[in-house]
PDB file of N, CA and C in Angstrom:
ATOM      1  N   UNK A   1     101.161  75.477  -0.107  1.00  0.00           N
ATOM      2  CA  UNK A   1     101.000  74.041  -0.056  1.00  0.00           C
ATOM      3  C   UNK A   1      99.736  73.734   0.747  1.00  0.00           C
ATOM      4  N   UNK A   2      98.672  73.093   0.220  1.00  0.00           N
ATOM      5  CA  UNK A   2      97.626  72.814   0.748  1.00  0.00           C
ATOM      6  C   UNK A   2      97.690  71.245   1.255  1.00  0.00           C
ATOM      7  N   UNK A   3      97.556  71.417   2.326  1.00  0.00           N
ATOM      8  CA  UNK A   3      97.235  69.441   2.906  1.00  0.00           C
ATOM      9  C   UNK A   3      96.118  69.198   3.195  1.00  0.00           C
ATOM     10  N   UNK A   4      95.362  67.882   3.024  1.00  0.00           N
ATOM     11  CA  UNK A   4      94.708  67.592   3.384  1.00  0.00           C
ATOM     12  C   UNK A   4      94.302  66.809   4.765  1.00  0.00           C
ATOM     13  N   UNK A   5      93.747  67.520   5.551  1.00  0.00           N
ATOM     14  CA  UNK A   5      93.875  67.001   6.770  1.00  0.00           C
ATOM     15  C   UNK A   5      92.264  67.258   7.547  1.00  0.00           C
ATOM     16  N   UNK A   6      92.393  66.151   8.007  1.00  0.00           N
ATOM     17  CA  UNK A   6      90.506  66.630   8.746  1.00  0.00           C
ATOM     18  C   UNK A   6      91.070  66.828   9.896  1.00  0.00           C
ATOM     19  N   UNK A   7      90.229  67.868  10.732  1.00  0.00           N
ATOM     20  CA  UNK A   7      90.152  68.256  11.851  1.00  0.00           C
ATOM     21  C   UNK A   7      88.566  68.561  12.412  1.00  0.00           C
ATOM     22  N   UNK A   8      88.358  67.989  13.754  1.00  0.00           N
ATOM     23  CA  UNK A   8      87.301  67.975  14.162  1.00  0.00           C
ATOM     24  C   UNK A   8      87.197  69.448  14.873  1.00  0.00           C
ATOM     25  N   UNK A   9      86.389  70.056  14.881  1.00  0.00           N
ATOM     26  CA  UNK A   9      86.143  71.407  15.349  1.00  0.00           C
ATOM     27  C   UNK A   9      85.202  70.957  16.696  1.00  0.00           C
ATOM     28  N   UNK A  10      84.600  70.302  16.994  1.00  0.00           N
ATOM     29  CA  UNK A  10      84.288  70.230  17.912  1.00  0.00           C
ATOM     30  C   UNK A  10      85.288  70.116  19.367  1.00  0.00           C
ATOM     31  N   UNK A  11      86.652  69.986  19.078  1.00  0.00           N
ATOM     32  CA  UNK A  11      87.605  69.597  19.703  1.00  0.00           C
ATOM     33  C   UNK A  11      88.109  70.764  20.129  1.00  0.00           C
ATOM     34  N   UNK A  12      87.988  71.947  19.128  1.00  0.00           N
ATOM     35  CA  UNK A  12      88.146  73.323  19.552  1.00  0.00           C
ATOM     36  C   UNK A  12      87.136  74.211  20.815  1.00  0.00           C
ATOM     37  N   UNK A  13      86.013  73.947  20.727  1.00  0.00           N
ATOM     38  CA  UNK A  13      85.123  74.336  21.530  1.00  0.00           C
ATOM     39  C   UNK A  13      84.351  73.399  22.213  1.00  0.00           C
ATOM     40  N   UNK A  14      84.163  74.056  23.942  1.00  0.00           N
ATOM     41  CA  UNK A  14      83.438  73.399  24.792  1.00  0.00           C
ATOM     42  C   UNK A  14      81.923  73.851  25.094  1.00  0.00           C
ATOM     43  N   UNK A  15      80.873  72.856  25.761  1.00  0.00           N
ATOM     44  CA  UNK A  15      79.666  73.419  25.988  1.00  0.00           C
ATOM     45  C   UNK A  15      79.854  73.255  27.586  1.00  0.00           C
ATOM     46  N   UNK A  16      79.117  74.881  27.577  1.00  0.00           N
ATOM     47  CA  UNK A  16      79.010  74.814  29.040  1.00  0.00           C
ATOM     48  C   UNK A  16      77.902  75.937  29.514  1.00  0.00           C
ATOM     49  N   UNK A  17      76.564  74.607  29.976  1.00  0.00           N
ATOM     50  CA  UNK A  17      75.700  75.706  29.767  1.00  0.00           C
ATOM     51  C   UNK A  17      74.597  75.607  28.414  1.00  0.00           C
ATOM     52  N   UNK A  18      74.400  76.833  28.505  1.00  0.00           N
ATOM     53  CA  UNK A  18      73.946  77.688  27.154  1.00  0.00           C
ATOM     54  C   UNK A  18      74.804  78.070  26.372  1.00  0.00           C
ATOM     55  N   UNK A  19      75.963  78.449  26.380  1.00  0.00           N
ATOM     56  CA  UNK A  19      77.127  78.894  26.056  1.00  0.00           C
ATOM     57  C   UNK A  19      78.176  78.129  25.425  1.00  0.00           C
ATOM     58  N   UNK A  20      79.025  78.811  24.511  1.00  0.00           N
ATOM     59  CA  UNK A  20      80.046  77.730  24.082  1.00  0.00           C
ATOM     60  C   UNK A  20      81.636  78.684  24.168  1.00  0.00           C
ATOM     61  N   UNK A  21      82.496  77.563  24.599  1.00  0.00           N
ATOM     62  CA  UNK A  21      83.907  78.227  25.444  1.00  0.00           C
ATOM     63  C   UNK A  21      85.079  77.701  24.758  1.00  0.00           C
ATOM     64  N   UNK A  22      85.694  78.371  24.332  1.00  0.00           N
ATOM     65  CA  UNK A  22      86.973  77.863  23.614  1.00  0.00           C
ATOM     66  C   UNK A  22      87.328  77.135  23.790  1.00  0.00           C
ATOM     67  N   UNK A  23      88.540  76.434  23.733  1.00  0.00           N
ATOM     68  CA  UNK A  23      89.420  75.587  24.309  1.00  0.00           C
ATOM     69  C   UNK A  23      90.604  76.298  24.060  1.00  0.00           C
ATOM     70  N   UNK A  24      90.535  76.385  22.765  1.00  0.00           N
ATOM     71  CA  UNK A  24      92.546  76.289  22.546  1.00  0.00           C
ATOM     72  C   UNK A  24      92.493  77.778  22.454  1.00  0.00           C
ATOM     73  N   UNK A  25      93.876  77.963  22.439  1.00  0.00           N
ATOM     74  CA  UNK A  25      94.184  79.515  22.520  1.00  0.00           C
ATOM     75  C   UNK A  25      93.965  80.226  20.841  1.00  0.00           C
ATOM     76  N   UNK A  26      94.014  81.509  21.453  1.00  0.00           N
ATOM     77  CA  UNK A  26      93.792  82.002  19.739  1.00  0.00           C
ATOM     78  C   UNK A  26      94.841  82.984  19.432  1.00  0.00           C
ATOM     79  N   UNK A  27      95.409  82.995  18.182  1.00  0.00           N
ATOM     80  CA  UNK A  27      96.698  83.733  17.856  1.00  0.00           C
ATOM     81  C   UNK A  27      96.195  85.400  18.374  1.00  0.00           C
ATOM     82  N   UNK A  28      97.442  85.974  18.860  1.00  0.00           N
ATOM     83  CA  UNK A  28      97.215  87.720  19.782  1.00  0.00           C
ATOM     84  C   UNK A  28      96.976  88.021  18.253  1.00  0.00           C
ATOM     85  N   UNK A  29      98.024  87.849  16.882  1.00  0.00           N
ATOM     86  CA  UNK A  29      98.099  88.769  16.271  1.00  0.00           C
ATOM     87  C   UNK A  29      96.970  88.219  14.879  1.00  0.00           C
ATOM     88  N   UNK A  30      96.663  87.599  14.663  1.00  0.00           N
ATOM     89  CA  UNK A  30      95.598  86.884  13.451  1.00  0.00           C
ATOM     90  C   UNK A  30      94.090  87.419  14.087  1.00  0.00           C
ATOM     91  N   UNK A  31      93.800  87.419  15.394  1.00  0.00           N
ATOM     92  CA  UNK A  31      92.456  87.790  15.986  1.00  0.00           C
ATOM     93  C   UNK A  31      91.896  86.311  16.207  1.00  0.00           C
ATOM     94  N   UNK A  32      90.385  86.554  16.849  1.00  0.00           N
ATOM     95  CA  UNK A  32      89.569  85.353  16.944  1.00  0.00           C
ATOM     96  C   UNK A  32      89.668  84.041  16.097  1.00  0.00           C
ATOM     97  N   UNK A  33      88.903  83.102  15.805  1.00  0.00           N
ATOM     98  CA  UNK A  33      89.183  82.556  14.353  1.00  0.00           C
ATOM     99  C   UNK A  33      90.329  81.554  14.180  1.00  0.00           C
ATOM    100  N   UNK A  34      91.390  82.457  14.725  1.00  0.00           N
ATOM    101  CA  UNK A  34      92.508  81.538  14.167  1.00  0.00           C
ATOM    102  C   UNK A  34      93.067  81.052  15.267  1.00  0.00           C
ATOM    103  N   UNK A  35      93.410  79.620  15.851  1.00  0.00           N
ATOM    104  CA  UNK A  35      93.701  78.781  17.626  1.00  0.00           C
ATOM    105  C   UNK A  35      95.136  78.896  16.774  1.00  0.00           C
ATOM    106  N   UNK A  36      96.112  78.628  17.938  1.00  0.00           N
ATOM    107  CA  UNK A  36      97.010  78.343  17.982  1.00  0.00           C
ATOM    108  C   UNK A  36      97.737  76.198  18.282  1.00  0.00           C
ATOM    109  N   UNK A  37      98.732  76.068  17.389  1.00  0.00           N
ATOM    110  CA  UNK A  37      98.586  74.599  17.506  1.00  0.00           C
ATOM    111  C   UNK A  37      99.239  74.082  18.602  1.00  0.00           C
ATOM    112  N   UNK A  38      99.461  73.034  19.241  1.00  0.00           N
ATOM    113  CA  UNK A  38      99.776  72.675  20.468  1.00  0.00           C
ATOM    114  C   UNK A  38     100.951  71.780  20.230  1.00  0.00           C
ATOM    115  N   UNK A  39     102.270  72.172  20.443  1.00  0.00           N
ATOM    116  CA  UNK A  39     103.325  70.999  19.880  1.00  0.00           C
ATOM    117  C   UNK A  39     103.978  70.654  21.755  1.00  0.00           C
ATOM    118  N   UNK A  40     104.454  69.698  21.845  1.00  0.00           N
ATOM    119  CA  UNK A  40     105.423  69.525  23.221  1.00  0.00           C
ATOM    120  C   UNK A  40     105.534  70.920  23.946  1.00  0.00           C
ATOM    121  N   UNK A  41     106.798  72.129  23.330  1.00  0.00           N
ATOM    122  CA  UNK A  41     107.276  72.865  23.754  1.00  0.00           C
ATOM    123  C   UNK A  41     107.056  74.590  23.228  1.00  0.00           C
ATOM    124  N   UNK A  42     105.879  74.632  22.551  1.00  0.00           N
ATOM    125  CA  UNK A  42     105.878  75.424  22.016  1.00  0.00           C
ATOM    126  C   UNK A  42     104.021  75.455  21.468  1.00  0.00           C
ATOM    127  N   UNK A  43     103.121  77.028  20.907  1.00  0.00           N
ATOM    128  CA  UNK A  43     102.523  76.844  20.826  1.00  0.00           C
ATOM    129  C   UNK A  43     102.286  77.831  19.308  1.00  0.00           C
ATOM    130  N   UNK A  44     102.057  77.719  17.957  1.00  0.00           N
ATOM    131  CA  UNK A  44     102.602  77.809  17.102  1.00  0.00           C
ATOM    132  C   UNK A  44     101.434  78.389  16.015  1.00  0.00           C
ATOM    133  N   UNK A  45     101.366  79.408  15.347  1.00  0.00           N
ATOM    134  CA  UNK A  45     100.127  79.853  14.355  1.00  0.00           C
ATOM    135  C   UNK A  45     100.237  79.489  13.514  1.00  0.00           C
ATOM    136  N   UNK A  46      99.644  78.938  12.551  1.00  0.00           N
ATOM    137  CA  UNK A  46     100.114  77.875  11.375  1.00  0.00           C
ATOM    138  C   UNK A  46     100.034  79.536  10.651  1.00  0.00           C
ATOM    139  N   UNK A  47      99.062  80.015  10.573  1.00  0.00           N
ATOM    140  CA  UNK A  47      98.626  81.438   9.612  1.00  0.00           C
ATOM    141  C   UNK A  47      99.829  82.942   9.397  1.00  0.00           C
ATOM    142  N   UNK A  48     100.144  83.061  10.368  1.00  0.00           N
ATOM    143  CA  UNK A  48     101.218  83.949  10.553  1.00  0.00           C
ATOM    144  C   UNK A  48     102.639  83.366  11.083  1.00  0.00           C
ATOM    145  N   UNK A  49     102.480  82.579  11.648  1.00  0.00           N
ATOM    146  CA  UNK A  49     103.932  81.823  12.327  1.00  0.00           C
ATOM    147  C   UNK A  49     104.714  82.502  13.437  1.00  0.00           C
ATOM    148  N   UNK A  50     103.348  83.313  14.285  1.00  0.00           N
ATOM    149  CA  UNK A  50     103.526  83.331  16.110  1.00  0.00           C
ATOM    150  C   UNK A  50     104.020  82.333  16.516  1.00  0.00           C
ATOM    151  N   UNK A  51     104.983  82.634  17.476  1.00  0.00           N
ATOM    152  CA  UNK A  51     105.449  81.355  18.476  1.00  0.00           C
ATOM    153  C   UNK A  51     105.663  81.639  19.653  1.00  0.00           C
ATOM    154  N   UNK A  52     104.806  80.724  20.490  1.00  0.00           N
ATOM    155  CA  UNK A  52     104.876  81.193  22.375  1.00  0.00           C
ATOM    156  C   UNK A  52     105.408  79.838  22.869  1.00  0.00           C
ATOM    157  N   UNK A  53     106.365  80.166  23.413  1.00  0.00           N
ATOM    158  CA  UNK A  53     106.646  78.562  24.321  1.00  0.00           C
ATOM    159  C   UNK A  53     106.277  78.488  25.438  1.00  0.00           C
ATOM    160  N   UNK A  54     106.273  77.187  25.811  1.00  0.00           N
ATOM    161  CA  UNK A  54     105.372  76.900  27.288  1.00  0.00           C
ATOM    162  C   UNK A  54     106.294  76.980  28.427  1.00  0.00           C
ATOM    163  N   UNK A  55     105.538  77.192  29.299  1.00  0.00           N
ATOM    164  CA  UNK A  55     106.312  77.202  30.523  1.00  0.00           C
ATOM    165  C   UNK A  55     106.635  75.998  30.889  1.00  0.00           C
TER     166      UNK A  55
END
């Protein structure tokens, strides 16, 4: 199922510097590339369907 949804990527990464710094976390098991999504209680891989809950 494909949705259409815009997402700003700039929202993913910060400048700092010369340099540019993640923000959001990135799935352990997908590699780089793929952030993890940010719900209330939980933090969720849309790609594989990792799930870490928050402290």
């Amino acid at each position: 199922m494909v949705r259409n949804a815009t997402v700003k990527v700039s929202s993913y990464y910060a400048v700092e510097g010369d340099t540019l710094k993640r923000v959001k976390k990135t799935c352990p098991k997908c590699g780089p590339g793929v952030f993890l999504a940010e719900h209330a209680d939980r933090l969720v891989c849309g790609r594989c369907g990792y799930v870490e809950k928050k402290k």
